[in-house]
Protein backbone atom coordinates (compact mmCIF):
# COMPACT_ATOMS: atom_id res chain seq x y z
CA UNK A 1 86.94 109.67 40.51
CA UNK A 2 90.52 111.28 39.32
CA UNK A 3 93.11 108.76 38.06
CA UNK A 4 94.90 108.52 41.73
CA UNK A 5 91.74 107.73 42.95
CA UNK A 6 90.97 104.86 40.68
CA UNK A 7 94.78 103.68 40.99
CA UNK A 8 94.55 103.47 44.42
CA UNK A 9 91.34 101.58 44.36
CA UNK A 10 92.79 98.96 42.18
CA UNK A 11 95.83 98.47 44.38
CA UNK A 12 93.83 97.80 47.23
CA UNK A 13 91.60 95.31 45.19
CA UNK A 14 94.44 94.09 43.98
CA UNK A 15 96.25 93.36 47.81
CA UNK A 16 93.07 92.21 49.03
CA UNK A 17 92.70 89.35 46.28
CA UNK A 18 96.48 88.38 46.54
CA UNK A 19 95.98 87.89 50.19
CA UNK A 20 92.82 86.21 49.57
CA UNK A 21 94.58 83.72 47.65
CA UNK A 22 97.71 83.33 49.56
CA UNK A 23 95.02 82.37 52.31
CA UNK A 24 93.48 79.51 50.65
CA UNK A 25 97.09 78.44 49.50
CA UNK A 26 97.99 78.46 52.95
CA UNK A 27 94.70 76.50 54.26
CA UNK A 28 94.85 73.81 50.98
CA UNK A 29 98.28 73.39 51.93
CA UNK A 30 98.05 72.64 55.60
CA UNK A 31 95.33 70.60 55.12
CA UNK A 32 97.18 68.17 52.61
CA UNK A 33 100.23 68.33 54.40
CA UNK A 34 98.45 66.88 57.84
CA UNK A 35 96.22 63.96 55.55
CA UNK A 36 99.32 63.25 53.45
CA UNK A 37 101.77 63.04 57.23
CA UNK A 38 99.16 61.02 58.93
CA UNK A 39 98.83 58.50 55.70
CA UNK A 40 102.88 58.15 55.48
CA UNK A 41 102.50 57.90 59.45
CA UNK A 42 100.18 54.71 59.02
CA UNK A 43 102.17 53.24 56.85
CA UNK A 44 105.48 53.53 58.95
CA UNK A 45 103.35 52.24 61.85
CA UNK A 46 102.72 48.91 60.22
CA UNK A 47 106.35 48.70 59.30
CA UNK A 48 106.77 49.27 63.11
CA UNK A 49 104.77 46.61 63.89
CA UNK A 50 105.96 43.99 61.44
CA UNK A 51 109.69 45.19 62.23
CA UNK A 52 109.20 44.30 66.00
CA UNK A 53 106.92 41.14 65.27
CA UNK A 54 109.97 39.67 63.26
CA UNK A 55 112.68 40.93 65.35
CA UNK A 56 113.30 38.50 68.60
CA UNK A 57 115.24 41.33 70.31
CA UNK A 58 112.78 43.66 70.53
CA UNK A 59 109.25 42.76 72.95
CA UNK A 60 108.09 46.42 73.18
CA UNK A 61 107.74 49.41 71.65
CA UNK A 62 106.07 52.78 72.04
CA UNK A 63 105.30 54.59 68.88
CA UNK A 64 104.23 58.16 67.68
CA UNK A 65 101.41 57.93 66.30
CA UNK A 66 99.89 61.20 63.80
CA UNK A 67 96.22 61.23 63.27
CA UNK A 68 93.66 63.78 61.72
CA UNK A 69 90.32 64.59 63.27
CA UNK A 70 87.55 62.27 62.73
CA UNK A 71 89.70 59.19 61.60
CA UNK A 72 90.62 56.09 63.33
CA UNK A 73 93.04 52.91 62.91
CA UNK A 74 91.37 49.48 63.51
CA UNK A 75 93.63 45.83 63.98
CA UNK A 76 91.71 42.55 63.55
CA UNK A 77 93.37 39.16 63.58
CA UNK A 78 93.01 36.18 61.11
CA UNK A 79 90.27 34.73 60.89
CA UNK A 80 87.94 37.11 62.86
CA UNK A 81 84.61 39.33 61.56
CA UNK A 82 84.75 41.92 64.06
CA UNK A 83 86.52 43.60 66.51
CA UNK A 84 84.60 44.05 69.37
CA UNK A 85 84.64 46.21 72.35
CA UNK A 86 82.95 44.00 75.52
CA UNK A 87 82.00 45.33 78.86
CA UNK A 88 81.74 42.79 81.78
CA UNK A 89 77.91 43.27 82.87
CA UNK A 90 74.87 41.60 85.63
CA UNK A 91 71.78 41.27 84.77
CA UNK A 92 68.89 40.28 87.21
CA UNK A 93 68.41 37.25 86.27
CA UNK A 94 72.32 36.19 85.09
CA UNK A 95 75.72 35.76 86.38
CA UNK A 96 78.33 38.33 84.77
CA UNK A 97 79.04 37.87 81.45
CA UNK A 98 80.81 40.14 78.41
CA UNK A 99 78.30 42.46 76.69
CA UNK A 100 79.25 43.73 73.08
CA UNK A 101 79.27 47.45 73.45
CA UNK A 102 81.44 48.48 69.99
CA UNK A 103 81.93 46.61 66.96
CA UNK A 104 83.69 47.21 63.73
CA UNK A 105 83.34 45.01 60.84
CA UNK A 106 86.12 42.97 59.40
CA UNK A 107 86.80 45.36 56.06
CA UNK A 108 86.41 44.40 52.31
CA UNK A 109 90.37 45.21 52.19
CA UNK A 110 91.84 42.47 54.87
CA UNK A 111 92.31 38.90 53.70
CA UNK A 112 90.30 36.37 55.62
CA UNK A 113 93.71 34.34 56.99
CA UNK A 114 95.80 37.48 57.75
CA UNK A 115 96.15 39.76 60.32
CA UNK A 116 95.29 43.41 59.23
CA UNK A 117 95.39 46.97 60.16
CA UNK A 118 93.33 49.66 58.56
CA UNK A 119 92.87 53.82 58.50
CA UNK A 120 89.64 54.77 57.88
CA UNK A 121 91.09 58.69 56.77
CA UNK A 122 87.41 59.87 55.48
CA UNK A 123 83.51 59.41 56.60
CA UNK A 124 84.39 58.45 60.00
CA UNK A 125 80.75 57.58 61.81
CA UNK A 126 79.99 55.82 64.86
CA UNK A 127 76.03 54.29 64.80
CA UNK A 128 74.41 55.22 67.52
CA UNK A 129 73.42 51.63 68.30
CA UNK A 130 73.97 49.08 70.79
CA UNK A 131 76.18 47.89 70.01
CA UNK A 132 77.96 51.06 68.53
CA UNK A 133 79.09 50.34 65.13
CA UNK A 134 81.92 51.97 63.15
CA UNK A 135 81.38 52.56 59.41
CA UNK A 136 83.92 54.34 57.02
CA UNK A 137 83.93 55.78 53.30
CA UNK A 138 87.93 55.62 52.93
CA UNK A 139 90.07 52.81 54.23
CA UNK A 140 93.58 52.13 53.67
CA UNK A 141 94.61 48.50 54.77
CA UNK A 142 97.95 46.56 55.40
CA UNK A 143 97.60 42.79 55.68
CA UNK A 144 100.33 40.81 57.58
CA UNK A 145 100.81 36.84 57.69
CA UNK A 146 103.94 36.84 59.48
CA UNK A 147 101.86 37.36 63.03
CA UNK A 148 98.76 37.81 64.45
CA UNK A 149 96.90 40.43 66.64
CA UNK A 150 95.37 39.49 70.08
CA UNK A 151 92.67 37.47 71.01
CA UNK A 152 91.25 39.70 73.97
CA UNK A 153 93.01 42.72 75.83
CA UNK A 154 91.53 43.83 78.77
CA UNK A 155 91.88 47.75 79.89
CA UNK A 156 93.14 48.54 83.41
CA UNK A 157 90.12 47.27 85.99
CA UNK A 158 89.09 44.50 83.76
CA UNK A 159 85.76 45.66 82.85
CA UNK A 160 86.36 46.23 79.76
CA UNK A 161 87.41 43.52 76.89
CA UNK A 162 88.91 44.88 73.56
CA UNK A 163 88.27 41.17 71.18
CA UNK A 164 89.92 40.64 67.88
CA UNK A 165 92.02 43.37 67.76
CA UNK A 166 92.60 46.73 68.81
CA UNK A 167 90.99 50.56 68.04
CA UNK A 168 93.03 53.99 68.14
CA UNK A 169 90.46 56.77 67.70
CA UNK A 170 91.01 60.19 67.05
CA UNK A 171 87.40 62.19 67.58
CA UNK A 172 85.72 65.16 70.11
CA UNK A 173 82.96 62.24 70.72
CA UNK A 174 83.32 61.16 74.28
CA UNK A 175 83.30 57.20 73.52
CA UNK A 176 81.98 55.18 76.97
CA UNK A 177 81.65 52.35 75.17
CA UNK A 178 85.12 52.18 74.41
CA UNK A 179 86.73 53.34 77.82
CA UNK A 180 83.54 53.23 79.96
CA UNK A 181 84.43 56.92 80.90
CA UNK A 182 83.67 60.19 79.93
CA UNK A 183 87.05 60.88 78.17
CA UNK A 184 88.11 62.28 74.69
CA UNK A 185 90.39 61.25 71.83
CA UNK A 186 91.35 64.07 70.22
CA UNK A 187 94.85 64.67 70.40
CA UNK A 188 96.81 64.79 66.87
CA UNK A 189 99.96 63.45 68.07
CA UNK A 190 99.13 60.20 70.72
CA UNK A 191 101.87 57.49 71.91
CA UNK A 192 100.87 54.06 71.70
CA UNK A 193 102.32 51.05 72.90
CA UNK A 194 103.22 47.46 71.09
CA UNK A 195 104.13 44.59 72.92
CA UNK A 196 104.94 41.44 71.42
CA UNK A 197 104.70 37.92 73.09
CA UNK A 198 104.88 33.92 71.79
CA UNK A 199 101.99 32.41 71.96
CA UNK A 200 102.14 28.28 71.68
CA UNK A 201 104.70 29.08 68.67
CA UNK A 202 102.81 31.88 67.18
CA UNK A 203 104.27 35.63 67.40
CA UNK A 204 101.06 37.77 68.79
CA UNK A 205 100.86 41.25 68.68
CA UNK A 206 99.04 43.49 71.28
CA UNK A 207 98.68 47.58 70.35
CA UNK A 208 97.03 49.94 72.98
CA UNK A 209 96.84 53.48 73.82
CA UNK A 210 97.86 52.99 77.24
CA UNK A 211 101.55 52.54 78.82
CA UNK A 212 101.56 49.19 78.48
CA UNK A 213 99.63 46.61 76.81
CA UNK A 214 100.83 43.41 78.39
């Protein structure tokens, strides 16, 4: 090979590895940018919350919320183990009664007397139990003792009976158990709504996925 030849041959080597590397740049840097926006998006969500909780002009809100695939944000009240997901049910031999379909465990992170909302950004898994049970290798948590979450929120055609809390979900898993219907939470950018009401003295927070949660 004459010395054009082996010129040449490095300059394409050479293009091919710089745009190799811009590549991975390019994908490293997307990546961290959506995982770092969704993590500052948490955190300005439970700002959000505790900003209308505290402020008696404001009852309702509907917020932007940023999510990455395969992560989801879970509320429990004070004082609670679980958020649970119930579905109204009749057996044979019973009247109808509230079924646990969903649960997720109160997490290391939340103080026992404190309302608190946590991202579970990594090792997102659903057990394929009954009931369903949410597990997580990465949390980040926000306690609050200025205000609690719900007791119970039921979705539209009371059926369905979110307890303890709420559950925003980002995943391609169609979640019944959740919804009771065949639909899909994958959108990066989702509104949700939070209403506030007063509650025998005590400021009570409701968040939901739907237009409005009271």
């Amino acid at each position: 090979m004459n010395k054009k030849g082996i010129m040449l041959h490095f300059l394409l080597r050479l293009v091919l590895t710089i745009a190799l590397v811009v590549t991975i740049v390019i994908i490293f840097s997307k990546c961290t940018r959506l995982s770092t926006q969704s993590k500052q998006n948490f955190y300005d969500f439970a700002d959000e919350i505790k900003k209308i909780a505290l402020d008696p002009k404001i009852n309702k809100k509907i917020y932007p919320l940023i999510m990455d695939e395969e992560t989801a944000i879970v509320g429990i009240k004070s004082n609670a183990d679980a958020f649970k997901v119930n579905f109204l049910e009749k057996s044979l031999v019973s009247e109808e009664q509230y079924v646990t379909h969903f649960i997720s465990d109160r997490a290391e992170h939340c103080e026992k007397d404190k309302a608190c909302m946590c991202l579970c950004r990594k090792g997102l898994e659903i057990a394929d139990t009954l009931p369903a049970e949410l597990f997580c290798k990465e949390l980040i948590c926000k306690n609050f003792d200025k205000f609690d979450f719900s007791d119970t929120f039921q979705l539209p055609g009371d059926k369905i009976q979110w307890q303890n809390g709420f559950i925003i979900l980002r995943t391609k898993e169609q979640l019944r158990y959740l919804t009771g219907t065949d639909v899909t939470f994958n959108e990066r950018r989702r509104e949700v709504s939070i209403a506030k009401e007063v509650k025998e003295g005590k400021i009570i927070i409701t968040v939901c996925d739907i237009e409005d949660c009271i």
